[in-house]
Structure formats: structure tokens, C-alpha cells
N, C-alpha and C. Protein backbone atom coordinates (compact mmCIF):
# COMPACT_ATOMS: atom_id res chain seq x y z
N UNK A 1 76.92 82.12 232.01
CA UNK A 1 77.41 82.68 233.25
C UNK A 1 78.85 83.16 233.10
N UNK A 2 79.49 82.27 232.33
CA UNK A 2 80.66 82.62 232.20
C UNK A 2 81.24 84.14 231.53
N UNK A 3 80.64 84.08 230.66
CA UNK A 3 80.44 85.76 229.51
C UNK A 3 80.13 86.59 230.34
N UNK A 4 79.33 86.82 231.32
CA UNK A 4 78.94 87.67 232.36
C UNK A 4 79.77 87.68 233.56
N UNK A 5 80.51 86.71 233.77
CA UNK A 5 81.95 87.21 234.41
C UNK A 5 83.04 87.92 233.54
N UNK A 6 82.85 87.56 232.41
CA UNK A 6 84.28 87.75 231.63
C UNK A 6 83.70 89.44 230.91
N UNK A 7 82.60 89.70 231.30
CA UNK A 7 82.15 91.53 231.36
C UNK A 7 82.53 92.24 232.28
N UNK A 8 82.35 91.34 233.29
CA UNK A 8 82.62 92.12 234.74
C UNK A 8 83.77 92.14 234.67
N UNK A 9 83.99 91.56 234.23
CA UNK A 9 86.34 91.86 234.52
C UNK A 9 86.46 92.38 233.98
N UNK A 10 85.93 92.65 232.85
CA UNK A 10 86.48 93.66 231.68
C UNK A 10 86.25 94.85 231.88
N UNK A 11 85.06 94.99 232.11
CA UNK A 11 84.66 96.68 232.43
C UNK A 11 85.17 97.22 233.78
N UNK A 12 85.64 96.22 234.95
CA UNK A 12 86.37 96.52 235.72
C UNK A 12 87.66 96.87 235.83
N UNK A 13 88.61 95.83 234.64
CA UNK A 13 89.80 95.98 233.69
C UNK A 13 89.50 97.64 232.90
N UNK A 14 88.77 98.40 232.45
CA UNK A 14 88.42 99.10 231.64
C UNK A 14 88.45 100.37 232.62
N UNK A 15 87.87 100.30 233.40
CA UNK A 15 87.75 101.17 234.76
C UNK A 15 89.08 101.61 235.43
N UNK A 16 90.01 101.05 235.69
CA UNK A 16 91.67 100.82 236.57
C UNK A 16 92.64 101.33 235.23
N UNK A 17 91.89 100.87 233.73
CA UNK A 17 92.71 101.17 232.87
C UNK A 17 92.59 102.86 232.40
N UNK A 18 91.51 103.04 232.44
CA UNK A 18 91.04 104.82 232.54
C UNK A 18 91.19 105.58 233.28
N UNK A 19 91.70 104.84 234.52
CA UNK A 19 92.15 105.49 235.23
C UNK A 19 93.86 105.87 235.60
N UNK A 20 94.46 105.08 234.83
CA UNK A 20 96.06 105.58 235.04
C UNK A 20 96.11 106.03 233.99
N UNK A 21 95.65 106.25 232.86
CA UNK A 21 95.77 106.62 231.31
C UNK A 21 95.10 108.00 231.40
N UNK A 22 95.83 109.27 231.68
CA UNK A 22 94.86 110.57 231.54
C UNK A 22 94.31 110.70 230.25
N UNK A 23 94.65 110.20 228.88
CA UNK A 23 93.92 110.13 227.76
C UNK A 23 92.53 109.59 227.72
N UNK A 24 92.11 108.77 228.22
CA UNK A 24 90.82 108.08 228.27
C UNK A 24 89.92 108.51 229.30
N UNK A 25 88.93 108.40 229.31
CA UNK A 25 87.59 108.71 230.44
C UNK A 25 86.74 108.16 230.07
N UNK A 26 85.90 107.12 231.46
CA UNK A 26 85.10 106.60 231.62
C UNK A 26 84.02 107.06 232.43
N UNK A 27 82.98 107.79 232.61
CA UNK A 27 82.40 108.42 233.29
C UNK A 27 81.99 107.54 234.40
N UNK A 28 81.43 106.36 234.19
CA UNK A 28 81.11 105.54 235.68
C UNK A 28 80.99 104.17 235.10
N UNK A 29 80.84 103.16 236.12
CA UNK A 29 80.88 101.47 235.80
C UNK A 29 79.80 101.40 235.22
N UNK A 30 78.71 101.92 234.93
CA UNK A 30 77.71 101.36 234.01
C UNK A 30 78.28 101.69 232.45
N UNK A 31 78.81 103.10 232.19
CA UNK A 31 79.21 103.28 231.16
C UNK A 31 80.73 101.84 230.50
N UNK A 32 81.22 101.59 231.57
CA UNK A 32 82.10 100.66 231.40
C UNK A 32 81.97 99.12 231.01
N UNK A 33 81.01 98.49 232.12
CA UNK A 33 79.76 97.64 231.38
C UNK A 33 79.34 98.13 229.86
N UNK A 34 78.89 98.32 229.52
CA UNK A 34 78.35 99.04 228.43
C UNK A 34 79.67 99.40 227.19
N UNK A 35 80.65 99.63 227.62
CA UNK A 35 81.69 99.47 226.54
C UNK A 35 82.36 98.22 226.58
N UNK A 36 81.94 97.40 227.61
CA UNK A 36 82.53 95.59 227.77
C UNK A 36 82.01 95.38 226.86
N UNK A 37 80.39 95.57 226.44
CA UNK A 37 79.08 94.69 225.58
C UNK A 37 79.68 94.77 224.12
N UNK A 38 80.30 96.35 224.08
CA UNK A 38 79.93 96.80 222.66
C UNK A 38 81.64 96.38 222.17
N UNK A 39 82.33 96.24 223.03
CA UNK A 39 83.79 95.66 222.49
C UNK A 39 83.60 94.37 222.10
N UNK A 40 82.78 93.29 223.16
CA UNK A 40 83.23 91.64 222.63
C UNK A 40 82.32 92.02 221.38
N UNK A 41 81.16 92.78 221.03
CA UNK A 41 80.25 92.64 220.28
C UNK A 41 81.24 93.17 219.01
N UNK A 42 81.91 94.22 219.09
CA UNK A 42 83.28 94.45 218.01
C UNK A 42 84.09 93.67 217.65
N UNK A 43 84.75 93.28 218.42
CA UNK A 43 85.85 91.79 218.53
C UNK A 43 85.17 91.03 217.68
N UNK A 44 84.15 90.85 217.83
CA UNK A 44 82.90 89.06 216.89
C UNK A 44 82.77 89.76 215.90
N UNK A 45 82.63 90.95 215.21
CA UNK A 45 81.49 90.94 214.09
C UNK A 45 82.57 91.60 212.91
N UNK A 46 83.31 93.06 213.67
CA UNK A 46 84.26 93.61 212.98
C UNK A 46 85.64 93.39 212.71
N UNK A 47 86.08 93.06 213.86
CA UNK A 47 87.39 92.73 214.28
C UNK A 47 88.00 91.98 212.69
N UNK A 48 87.40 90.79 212.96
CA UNK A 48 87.86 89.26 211.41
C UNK A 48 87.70 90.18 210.34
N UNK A 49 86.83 91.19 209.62
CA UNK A 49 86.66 91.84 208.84
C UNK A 49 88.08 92.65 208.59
N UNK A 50 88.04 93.34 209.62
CA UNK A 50 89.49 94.17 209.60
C UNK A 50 90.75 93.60 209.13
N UNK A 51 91.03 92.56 209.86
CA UNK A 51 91.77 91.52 209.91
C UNK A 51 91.95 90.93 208.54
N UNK A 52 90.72 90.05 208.00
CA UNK A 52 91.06 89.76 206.75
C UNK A 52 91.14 91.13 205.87
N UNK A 53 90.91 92.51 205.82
CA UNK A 53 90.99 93.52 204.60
C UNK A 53 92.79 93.72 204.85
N UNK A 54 93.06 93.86 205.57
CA UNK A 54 94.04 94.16 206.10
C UNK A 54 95.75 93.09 206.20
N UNK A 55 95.11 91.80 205.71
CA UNK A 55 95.87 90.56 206.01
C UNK A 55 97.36 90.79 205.79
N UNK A 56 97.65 91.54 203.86
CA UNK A 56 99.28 91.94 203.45
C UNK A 56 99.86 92.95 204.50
N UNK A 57 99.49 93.96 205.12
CA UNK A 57 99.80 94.88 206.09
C UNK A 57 100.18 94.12 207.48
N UNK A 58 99.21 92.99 207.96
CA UNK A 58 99.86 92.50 209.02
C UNK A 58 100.83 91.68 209.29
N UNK A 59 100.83 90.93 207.51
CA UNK A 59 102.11 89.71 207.36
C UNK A 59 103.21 90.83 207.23
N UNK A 60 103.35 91.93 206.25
CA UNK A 60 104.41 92.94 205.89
C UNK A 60 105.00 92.90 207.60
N UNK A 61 104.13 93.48 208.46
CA UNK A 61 104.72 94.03 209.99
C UNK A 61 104.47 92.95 211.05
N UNK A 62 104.80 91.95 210.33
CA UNK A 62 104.75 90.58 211.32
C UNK A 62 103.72 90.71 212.52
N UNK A 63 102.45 91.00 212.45
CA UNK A 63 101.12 91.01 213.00
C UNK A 63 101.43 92.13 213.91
N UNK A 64 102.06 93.36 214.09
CA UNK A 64 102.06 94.32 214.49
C UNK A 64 101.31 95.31 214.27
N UNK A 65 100.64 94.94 212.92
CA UNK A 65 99.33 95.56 212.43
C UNK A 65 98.21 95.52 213.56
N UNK A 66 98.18 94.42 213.85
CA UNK A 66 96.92 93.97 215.01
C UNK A 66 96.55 94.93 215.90
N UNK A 67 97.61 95.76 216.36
CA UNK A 67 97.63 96.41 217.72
C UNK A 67 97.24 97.94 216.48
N UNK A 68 96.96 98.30 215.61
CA UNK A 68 96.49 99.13 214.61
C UNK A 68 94.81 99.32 214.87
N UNK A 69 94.59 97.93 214.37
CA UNK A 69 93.40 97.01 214.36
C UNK A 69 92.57 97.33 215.66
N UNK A 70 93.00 97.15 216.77
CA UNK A 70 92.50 97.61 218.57
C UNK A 70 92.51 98.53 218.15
N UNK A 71 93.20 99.61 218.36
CA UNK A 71 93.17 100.87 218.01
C UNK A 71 91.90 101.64 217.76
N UNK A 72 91.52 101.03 215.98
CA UNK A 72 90.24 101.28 215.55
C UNK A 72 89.44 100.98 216.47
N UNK A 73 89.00 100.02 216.72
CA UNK A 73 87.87 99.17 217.70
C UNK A 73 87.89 100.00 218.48
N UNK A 74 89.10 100.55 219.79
CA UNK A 74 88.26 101.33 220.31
C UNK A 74 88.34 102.68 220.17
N UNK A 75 88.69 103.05 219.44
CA UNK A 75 87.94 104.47 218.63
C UNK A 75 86.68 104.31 218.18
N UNK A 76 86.48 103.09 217.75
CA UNK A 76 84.54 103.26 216.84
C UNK A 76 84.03 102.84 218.29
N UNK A 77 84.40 102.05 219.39
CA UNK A 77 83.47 101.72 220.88
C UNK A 77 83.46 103.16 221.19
N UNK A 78 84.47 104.25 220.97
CA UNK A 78 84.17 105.40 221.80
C UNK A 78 83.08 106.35 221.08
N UNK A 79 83.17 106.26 219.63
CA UNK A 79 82.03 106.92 218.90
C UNK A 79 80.41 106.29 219.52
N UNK A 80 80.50 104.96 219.64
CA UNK A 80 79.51 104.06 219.91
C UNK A 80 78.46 104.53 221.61
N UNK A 81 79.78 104.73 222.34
CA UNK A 81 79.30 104.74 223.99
C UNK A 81 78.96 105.63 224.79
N UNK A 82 78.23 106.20 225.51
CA UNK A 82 78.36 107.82 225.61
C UNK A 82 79.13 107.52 227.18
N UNK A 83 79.58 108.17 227.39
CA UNK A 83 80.42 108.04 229.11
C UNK A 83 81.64 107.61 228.81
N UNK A 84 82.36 107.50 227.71
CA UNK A 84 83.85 106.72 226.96
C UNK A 84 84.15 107.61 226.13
N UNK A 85 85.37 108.49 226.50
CA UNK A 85 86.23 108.91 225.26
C UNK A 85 87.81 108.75 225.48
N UNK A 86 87.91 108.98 224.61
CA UNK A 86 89.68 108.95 224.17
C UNK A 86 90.18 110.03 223.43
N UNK A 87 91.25 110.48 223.74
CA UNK A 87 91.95 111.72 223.39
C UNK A 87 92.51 111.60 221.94
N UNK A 88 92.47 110.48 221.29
CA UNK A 88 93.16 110.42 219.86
C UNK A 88 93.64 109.00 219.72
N UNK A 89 94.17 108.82 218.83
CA UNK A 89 94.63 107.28 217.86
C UNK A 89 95.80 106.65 219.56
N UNK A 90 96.74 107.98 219.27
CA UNK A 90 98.22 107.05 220.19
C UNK A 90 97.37 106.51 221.51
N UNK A 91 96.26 107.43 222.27
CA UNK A 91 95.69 106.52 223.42
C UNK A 91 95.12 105.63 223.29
N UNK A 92 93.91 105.62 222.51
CA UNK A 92 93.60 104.30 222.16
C UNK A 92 94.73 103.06 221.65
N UNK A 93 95.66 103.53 220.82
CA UNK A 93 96.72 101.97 221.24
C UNK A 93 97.01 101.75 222.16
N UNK A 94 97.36 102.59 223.14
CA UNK A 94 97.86 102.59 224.53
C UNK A 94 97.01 102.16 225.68
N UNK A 95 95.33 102.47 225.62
CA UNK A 95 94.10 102.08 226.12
C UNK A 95 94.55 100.69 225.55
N UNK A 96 93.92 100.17 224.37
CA UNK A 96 94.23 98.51 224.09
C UNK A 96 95.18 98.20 224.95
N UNK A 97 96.30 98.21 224.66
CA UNK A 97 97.40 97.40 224.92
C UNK A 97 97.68 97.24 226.68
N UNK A 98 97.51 98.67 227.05
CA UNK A 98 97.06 98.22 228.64
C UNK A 98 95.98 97.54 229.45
N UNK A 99 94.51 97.71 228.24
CA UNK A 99 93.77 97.26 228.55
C UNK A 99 93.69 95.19 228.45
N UNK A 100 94.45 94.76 227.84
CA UNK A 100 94.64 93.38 227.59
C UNK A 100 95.47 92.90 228.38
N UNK A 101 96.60 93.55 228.71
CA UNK A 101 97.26 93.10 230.12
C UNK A 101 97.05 93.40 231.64
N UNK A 102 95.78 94.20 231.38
CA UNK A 102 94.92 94.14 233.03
C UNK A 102 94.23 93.02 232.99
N UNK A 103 93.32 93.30 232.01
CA UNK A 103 92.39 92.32 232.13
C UNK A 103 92.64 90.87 232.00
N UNK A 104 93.80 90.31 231.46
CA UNK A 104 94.10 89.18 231.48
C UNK A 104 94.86 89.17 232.87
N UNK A 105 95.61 89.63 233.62
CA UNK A 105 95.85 89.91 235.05
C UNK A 105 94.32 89.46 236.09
N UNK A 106 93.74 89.93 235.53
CA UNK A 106 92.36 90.19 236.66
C UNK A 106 92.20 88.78 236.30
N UNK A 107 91.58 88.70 234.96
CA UNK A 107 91.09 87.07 234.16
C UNK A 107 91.50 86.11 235.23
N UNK A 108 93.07 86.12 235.26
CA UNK A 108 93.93 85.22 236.26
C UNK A 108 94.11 85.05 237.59
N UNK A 109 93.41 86.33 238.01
CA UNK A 109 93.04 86.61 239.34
C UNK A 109 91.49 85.93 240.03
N UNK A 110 91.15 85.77 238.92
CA UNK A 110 89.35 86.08 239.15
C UNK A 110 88.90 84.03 238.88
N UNK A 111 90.24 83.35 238.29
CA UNK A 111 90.19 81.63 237.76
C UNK A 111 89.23 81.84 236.64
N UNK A 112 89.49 82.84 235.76
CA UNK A 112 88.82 82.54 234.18
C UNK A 112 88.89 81.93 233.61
N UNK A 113 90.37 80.95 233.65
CA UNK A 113 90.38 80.32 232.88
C UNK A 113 90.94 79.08 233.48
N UNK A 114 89.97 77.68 233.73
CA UNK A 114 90.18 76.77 234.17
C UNK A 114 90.38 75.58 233.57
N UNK A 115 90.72 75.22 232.50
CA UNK A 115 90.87 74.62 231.13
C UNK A 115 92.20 73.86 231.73
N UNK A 116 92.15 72.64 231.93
CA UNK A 116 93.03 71.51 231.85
C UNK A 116 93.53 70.89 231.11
């Protein structure tokens, strides 16, 4: 139940974030859903991959690499999704990086995280 809230925020996070960002477009909340699925499903499978090929590059730039790393992810979610694009590399960092401080906003809004 929980994962299925933490979609809904996201693709709702994803939605508010496409929308102040003229670089990005989301055609509608199903398409947004639908790039929630295929991001955590990125995050799990590719993400650590990246991460470890990549490890001397992120120690060199004191994990500033990371925000590189998003980047990709959602460039390959936008190849992946149909109703999701992005105008080039600089929006997609800019998509990430806004997109993680909505959605952890909302997260906090919404009691995602109730951990004592």
C-alpha cells in the first residue's frame, strides 16, 4: 500500500514539476503514473549499475556526479514513456533536481514517512 502511495506522490510531484519547467512535458496523469513505475523500476535495477561504473568520477566530484546519474535516468524514462519528454541533458538535471525536492515536500505533506 505504501509503494502505491509513494507513486501517487510522485507522479503528482512529476506533474507540478512539468509544469513550471517549460523544458519537460507530461501529456496527462496517466502518462505520469506511468513514468512513477518506470523511474522506481530505474532507480532498482540501473541506477547501482551506473553508480558502481561510475564510482572514480563521483569520489573525483565529491558525489556531484550523482545528479549526472538522474540526469541519464530520466532521459532513458523519457525514451521509455510515451506522453514524457524533455528538451535535452540541462532539463533533465533540472527536472531531477526539482523533481526530488517536490516530491519529498509532498512525501512530507502526505506523512510518508512515519519512522520513529
Amino acid at each position: 500500500m505504501n509503494f502505491i502511495i509513494r507513486l501517487l506522490v510522485t507522479a503528482l510531484a512529476a506533474m507540478v514539476t512539468a509544469y513550471i519547467l517549460p523544458g519537460v512535458n507530461i501529456e496527462d496523469f496517466t502518462s505520469a503514473l506511468i513514468l512513477a513505475l518506470v523511474l522506481a523500476i530505474l532507480n532498482l535495477l540501473v541506477k547501482p549499475i551506473l553508480v558502481l561504473l561510475t564510482l572514480p568520477a563521483t569520489i573525483l566530484t565529491l558525489g556531484l556526479f550523482l545528479l549526472v546519474i538522474n540526469a541519464v535516468i530520466i532521459l532513458l524514462a523519457a525514451k521509455l514513456v510515451n506522453g514524457f519528454s524533455v528538451d535535452g541533458f540541462f532539463w533533465a538535471l533540472i527536472f531531477s533536481v526539482v523533481l526530488t525536492v517536490v516530491s519529498g515536500i509532498m512525501h512530507s505533506i502526505a506523512g510518508g514517512d512515519k519512522r520513529q
